[in-house]
Protein backbone atom coordinates (compact mmCIF):
# COMPACT_ATOMS: atom_id res chain seq x y z
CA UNK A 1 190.69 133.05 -40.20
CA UNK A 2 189.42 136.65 -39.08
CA UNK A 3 192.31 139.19 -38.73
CA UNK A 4 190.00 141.04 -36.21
CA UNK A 5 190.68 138.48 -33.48
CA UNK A 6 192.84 139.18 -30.59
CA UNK A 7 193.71 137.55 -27.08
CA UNK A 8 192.92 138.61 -23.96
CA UNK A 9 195.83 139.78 -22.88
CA UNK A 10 196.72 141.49 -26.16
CA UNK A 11 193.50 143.54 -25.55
CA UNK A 12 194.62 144.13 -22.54
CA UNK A 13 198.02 145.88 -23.61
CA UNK A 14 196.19 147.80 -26.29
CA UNK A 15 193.91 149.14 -23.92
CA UNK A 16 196.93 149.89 -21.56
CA UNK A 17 198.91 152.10 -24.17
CA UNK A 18 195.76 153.70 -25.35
CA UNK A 19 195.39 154.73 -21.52
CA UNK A 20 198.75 155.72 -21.21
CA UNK A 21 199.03 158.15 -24.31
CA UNK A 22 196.22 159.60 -23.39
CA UNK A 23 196.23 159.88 -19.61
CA UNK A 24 199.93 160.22 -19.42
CA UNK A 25 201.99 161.13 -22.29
CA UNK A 26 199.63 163.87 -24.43
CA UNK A 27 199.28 165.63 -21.27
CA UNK A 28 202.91 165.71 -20.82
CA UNK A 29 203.53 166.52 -24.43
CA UNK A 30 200.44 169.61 -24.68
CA UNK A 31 202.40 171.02 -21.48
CA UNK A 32 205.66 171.58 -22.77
CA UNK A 33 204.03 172.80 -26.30
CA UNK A 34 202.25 175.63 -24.33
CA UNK A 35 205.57 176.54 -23.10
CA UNK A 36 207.14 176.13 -26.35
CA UNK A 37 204.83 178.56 -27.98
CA UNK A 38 204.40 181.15 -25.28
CA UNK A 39 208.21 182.14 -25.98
CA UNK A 40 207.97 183.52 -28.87
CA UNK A 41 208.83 183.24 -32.46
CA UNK A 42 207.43 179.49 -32.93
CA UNK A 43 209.34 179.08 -36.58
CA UNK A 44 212.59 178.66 -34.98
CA UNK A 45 211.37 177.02 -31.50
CA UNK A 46 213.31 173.26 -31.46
CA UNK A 47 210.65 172.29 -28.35
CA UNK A 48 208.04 173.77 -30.22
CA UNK A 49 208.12 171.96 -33.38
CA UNK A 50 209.28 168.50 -31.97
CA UNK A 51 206.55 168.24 -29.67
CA UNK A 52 204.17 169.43 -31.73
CA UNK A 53 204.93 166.45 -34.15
CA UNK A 54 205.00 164.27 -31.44
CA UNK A 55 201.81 165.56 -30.76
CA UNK A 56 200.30 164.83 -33.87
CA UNK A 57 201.79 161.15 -33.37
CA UNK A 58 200.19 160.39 -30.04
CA UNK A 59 197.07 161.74 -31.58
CA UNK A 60 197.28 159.36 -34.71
CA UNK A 61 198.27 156.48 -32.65
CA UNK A 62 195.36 157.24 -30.43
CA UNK A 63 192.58 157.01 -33.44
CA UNK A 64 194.01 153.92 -34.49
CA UNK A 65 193.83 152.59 -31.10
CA UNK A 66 190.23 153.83 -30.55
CA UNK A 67 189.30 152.39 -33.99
CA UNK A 68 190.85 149.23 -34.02
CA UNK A 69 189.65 147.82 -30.51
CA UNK A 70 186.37 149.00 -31.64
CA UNK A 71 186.74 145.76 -34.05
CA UNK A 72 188.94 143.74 -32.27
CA UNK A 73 187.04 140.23 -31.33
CA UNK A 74 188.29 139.00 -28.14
CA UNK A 75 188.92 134.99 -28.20
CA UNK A 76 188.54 132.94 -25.27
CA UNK A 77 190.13 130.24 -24.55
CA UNK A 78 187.68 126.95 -24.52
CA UNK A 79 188.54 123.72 -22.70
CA UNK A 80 187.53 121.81 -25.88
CA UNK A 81 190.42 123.00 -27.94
CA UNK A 82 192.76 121.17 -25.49
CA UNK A 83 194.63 118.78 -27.83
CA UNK A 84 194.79 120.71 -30.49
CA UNK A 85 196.33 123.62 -31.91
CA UNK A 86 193.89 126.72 -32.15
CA UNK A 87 193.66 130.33 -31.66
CA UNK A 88 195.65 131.41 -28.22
CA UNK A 89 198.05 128.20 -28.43
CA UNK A 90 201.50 127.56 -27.50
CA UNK A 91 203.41 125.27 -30.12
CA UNK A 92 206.06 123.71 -30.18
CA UNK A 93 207.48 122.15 -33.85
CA UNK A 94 210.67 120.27 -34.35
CA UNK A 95 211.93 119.84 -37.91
CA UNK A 96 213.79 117.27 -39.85
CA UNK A 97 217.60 118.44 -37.89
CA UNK A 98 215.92 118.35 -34.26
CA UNK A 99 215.57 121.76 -33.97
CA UNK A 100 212.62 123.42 -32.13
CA UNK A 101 210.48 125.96 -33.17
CA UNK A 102 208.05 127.41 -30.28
CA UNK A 103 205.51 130.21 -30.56
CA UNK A 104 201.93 130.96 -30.17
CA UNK A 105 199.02 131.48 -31.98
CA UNK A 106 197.21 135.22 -31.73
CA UNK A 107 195.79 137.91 -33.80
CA UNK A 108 197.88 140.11 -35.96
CA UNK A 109 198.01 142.99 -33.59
CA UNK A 110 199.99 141.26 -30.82
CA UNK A 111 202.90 140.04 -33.09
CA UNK A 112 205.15 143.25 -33.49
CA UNK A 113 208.13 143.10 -30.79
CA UNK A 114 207.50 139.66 -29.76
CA UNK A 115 209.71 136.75 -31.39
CA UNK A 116 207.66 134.23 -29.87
CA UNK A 117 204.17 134.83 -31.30
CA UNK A 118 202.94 134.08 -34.66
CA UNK A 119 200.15 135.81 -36.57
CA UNK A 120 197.45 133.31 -37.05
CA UNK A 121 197.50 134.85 -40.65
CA UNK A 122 200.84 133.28 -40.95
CA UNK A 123 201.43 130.31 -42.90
CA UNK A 124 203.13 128.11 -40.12
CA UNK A 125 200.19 129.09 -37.98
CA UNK A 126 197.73 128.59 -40.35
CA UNK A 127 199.34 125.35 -41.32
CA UNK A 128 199.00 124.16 -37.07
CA UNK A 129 195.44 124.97 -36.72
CA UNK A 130 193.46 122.07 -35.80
CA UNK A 131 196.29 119.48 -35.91
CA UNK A 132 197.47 117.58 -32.49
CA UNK A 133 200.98 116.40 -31.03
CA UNK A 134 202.54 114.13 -33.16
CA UNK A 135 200.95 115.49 -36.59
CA UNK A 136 203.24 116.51 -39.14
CA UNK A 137 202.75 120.09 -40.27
CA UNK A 138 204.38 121.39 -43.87
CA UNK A 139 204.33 124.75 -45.13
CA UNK A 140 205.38 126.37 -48.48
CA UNK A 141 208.56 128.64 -47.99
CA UNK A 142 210.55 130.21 -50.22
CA UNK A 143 213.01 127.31 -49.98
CA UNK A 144 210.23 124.91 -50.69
CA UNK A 145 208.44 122.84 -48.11
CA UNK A 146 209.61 122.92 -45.01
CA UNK A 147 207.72 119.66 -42.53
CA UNK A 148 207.86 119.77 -38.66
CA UNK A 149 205.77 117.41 -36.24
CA UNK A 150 203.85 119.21 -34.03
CA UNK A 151 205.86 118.56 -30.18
CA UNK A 152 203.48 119.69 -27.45
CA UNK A 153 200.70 122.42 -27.45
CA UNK A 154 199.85 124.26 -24.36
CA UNK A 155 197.22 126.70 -23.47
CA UNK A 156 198.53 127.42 -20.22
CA UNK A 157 201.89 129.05 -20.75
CA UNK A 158 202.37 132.96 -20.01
């Protein structure tokens, strides 16, 4: 599947911390570097440096921000995946011991610092896609194969 897809409200967030570095926090950060620098000797100026680095971070962050929802694909949802286990999905596995596995499906950009969503790159995603409750669903780990069966998928969930 295309790694330039993205949910709505994974846009959204980009688009929120691409606002707020640039509305908020380079402001902040080109304030204190002007007074940093109008001190004096700049080689030996803690403030100076630091936020000057930090600086060049916001900046980097913001390219890559500007850039990548340039080609970010926003996917919405469609009443005629209900059923079945697409892009934007909440699933819910259980394995062989009755444990449960829950997570949903979104674009690789929405995945870092949330447990609960799974790149649709990733093989146990990848592996969902298309199937309904009660399929079985196997993927190739390092351990070997590792089969769930698909428990309930949900579109509606927050």
């Amino acid at each position: 599947m295309d790694s330039d897809v993205i949910t709505p409200q994974g846009y959204a967030e980009l688009k929120q911390e691409l606002d707020k570095l640039w509305r908020e926090e380079r402001p902040a950060v080109t304030k204190i570097v002007q007074w940093a620098a109008s001190l004096g000797d700049r080689s030996e100026n803690a403030d100076y440096k630091y936020n000057k680095g930090r600086l060049r971070e916001i900046d980097r962050r913001v390219r890559f921000l500007r850039q990548r929802l340039e080609k970010l694909r926003v996917v919405e949802y469609n009443p005629i995946q209900e059923g079945k286990a697409f892009f934007g999905a909440w699933v819910t596995l259980l394995d062989e011991a009755d444990r449960t596995l829950t997570f949903r499906i979104v674009g690789p950009d929405e995945i870092y610092g949330k447990k609960d969503f799974a790149s649709v790159n990733a093989p146990v995603a990848r592996a969902c896609i298309g199937k309904s409750v009660g399929d079985d669903v196997v993927v190739s780990t390092s351990d070997g194969n590792k089969e769930w069966q698909i428990q309930s998928i949900d579109y509606n969930r927050e």
